[in-house]
C-alpha atoms as a PDB file:
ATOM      1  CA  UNK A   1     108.934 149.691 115.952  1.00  0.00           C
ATOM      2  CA  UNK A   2     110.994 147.242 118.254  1.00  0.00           C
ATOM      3  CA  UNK A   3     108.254 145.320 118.138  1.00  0.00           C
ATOM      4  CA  UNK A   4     108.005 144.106 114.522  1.00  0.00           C
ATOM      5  CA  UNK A   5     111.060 141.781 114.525  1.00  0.00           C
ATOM      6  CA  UNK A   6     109.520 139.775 117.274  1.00  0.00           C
ATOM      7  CA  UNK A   7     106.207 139.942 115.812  1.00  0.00           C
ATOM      8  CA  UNK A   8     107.607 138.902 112.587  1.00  0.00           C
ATOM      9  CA  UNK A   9     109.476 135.366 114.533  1.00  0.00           C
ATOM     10  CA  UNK A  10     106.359 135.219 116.196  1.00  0.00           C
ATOM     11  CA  UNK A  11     104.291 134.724 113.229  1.00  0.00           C
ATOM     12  CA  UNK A  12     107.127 133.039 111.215  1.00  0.00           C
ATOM     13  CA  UNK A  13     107.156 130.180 114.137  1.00  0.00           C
ATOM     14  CA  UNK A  14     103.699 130.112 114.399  1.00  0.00           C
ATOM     15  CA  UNK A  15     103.229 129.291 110.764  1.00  0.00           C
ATOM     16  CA  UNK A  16     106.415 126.992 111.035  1.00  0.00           C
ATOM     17  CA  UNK A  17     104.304 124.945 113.738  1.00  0.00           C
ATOM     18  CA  UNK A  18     101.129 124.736 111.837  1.00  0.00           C
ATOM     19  CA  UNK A  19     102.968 123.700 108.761  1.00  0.00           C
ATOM     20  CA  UNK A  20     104.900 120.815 110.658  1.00  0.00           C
ATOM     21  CA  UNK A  21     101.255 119.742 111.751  1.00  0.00           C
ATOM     22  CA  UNK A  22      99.920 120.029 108.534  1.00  0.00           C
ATOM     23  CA  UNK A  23     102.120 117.478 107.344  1.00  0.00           C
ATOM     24  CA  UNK A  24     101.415 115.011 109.832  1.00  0.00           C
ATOM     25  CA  UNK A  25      97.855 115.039 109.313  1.00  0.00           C
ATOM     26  CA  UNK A  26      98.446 114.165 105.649  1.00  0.00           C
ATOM     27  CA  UNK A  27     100.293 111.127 106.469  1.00  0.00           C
ATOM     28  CA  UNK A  28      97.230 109.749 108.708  1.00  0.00           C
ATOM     29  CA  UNK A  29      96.254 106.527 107.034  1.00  0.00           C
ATOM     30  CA  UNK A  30      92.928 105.663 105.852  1.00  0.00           C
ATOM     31  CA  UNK A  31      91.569 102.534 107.571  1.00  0.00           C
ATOM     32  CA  UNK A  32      88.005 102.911 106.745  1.00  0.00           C
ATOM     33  CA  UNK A  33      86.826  99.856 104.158  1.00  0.00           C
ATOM     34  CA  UNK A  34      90.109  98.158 104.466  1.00  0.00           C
ATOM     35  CA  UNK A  35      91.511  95.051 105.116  1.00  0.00           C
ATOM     36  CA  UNK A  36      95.279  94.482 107.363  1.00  0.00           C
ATOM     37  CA  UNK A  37      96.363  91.013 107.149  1.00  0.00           C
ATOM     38  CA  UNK A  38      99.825  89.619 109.380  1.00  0.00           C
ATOM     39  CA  UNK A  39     100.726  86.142 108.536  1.00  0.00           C
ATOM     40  CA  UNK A  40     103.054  84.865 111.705  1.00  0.00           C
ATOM     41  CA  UNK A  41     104.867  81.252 110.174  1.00  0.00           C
ATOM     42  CA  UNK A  42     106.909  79.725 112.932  1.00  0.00           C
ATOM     43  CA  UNK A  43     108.733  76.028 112.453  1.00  0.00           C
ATOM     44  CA  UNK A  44     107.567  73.806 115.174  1.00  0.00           C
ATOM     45  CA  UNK A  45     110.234  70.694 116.178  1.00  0.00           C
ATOM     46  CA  UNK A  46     108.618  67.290 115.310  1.00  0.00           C
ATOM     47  CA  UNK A  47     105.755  69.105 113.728  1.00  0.00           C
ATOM     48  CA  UNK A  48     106.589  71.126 110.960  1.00  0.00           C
ATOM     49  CA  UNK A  49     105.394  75.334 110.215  1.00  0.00           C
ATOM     50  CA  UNK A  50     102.607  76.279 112.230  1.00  0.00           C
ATOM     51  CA  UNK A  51     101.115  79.604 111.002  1.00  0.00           C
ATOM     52  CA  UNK A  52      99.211  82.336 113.061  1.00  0.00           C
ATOM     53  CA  UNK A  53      97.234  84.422 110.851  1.00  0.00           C
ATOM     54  CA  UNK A  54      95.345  88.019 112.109  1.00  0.00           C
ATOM     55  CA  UNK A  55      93.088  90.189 109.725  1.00  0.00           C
ATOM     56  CA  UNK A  56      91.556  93.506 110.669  1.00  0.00           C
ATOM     57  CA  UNK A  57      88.609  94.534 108.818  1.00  0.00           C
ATOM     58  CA  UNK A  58      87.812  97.935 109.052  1.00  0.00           C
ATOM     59  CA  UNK A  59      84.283  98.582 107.762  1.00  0.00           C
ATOM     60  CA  UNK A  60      82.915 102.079 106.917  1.00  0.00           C
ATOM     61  CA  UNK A  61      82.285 103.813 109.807  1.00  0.00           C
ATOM     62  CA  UNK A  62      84.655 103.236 113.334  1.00  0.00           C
ATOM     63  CA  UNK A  63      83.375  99.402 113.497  1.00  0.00           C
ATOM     64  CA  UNK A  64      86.128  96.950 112.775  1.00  0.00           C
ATOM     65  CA  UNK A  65      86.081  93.323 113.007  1.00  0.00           C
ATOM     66  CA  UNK A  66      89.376  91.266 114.299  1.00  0.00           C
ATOM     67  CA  UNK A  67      89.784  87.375 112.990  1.00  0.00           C
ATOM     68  CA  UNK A  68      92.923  85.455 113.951  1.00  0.00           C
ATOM     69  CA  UNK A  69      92.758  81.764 113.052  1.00  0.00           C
ATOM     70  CA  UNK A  70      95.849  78.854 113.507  1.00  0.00           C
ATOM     71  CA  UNK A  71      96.991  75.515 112.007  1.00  0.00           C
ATOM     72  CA  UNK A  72      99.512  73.058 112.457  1.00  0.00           C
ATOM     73  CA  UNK A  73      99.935  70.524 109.777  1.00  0.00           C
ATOM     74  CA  UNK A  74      99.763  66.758 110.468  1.00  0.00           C
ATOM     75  CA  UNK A  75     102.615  65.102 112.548  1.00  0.00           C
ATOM     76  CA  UNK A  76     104.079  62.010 114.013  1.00  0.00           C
ATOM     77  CA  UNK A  77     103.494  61.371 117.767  1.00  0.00           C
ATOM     78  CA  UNK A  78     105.605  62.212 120.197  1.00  0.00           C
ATOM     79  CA  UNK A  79     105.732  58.355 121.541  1.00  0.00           C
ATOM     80  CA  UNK A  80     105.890  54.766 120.290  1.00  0.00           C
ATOM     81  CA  UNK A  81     103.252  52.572 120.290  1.00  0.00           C
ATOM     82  CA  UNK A  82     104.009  49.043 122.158  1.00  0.00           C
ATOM     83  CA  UNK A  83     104.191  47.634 118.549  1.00  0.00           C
ATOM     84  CA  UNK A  84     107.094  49.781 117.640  1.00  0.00           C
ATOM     85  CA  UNK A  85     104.767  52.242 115.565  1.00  0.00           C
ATOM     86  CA  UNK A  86     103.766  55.738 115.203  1.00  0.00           C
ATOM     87  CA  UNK A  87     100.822  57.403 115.490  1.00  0.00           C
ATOM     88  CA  UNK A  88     100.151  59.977 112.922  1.00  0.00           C
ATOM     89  CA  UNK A  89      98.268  63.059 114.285  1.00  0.00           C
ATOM     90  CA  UNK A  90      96.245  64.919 112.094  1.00  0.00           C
ATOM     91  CA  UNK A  91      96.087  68.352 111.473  1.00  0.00           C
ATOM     92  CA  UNK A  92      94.615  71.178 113.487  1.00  0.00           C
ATOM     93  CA  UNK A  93      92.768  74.289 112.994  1.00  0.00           C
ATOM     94  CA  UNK A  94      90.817  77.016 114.420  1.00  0.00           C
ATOM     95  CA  UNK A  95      89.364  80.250 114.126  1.00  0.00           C
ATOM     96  CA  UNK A  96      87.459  83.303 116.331  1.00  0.00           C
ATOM     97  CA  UNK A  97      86.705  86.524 115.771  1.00  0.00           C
ATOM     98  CA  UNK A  98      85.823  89.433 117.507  1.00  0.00           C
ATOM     99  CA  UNK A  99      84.302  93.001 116.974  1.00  0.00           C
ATOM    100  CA  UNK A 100      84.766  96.074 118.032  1.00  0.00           C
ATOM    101  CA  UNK A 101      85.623 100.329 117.411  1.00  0.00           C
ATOM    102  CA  UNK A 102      88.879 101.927 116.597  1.00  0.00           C
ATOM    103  CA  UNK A 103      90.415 104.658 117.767  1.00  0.00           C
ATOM    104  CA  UNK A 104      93.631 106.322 115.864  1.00  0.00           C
ATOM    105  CA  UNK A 105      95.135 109.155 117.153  1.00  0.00           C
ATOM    106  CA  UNK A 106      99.338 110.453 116.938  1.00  0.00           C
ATOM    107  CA  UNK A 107     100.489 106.649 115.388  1.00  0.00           C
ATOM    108  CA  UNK A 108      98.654 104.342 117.766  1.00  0.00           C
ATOM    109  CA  UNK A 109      95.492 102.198 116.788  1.00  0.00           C
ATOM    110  CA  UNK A 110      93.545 101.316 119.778  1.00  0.00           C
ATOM    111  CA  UNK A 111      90.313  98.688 119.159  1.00  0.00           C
ATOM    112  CA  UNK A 112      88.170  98.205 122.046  1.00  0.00           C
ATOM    113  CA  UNK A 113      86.359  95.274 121.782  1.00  0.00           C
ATOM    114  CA  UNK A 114      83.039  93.942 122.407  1.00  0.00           C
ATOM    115  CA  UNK A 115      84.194  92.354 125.822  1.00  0.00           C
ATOM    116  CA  UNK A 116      85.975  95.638 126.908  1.00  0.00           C
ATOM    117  CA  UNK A 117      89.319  94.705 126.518  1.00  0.00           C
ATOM    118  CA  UNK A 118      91.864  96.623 124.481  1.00  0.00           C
ATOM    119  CA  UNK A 119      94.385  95.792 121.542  1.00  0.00           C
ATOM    120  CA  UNK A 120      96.890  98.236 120.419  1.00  0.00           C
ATOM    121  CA  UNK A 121      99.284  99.021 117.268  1.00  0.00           C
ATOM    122  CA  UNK A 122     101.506 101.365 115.932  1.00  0.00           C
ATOM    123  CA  UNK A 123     101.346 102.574 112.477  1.00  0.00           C
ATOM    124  CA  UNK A 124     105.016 103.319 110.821  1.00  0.00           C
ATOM    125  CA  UNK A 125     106.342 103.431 107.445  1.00  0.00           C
ATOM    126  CA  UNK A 126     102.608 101.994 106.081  1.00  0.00           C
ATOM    127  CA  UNK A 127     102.554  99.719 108.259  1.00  0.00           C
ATOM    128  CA  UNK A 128     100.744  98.465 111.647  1.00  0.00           C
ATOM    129  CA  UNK A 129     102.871  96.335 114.384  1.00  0.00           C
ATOM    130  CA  UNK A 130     101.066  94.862 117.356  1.00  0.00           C
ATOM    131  CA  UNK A 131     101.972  96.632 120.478  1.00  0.00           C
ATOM    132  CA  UNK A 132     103.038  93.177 121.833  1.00  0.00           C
ATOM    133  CA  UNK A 133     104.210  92.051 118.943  1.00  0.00           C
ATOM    134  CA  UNK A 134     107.151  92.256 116.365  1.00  0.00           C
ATOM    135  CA  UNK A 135     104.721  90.985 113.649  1.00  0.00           C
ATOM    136  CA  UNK A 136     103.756  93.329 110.837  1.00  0.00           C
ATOM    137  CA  UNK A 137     100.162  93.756 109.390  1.00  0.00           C
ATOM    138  CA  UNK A 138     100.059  95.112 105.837  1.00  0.00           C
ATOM    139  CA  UNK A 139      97.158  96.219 104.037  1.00  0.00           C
ATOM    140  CA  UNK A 140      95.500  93.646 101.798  1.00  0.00           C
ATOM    141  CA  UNK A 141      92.942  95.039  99.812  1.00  0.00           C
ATOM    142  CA  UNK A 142      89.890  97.455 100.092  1.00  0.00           C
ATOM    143  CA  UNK A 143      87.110  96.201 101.079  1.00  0.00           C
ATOM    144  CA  UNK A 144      83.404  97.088  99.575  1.00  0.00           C
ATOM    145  CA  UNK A 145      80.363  97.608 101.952  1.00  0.00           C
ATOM    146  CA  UNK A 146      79.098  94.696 100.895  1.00  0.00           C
ATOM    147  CA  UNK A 147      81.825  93.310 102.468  1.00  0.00           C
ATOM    148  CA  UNK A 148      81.753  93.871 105.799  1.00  0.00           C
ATOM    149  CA  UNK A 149      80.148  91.493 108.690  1.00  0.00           C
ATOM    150  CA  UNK A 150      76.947  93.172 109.847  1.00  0.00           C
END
């Protein structure tokens, strides 16, 4: 009979721990058909706001697809022509993308891409932050299978 009341803290913490880990699972994000977009804006001296943008498309299985692109609006030179004028640069732009699988496991996002190499985030508060950078990438909108790069 000694035994119950340990029995009884045994099974009370045991069901304690599973309900703790219960919980976490239900706050595991879906990423499957979805779409995480961060916009980075940044004012550039002389130039003017320069944005960064990264999208993650996650399509329906573990294949994702990462796109960053950049532009920097038009701008004067940064020198003076012998005639006393200034050039006017134009604008610039580009774009790559790259695919890949995901991995999520305990907050972190892991992609391995195509090349091998590996890009991290963490996911808080709905959220997922580059692991080497401050930026946050929001979900956009759901994406269809139609949708997704083959």
């Amino acid at each position: 009979m000694k035994q119950l009341p340990y029995l009884s803290a045994f099974v009370a913490s045991l069901s304690l721990a599973l309900l703790s880990s219960m919980s976490l699972d239900a706050k595991k994000p879906s990423f499957k058909n979805t779409k995480w977009v961060s916009v980075e804006e940044m004012f550039v001296a002389d130039v003017g706001t320069g944005r960064d943008t990264t999208t993650l498309e996650f399509g329906p299985g573990k294949d994702i697809v990462i796109r960053r692109s950049w532009f920097l609006p038009a701008h004067p030179a940064t020198y003076v022509n012998a005639d006393g004028s200034v050039d006017m640069l134009p604008s610039r732009s580009g774009e790559y993308s790259s695919k890949g699988t995901w991995r999520y496991r305990r907050g972190k996002l892991t992609v391995t891409l195509e090349d091998g190499s590996k890009e991290e985030f963490r996911y808080k508060d709905g959220k997922l932050v580059q692991a080497e950078s401050s930026y946050e990438m929001v979900v956009h909108d759901n994406l269809g299978k139609e949708d997704f790069p083959q």
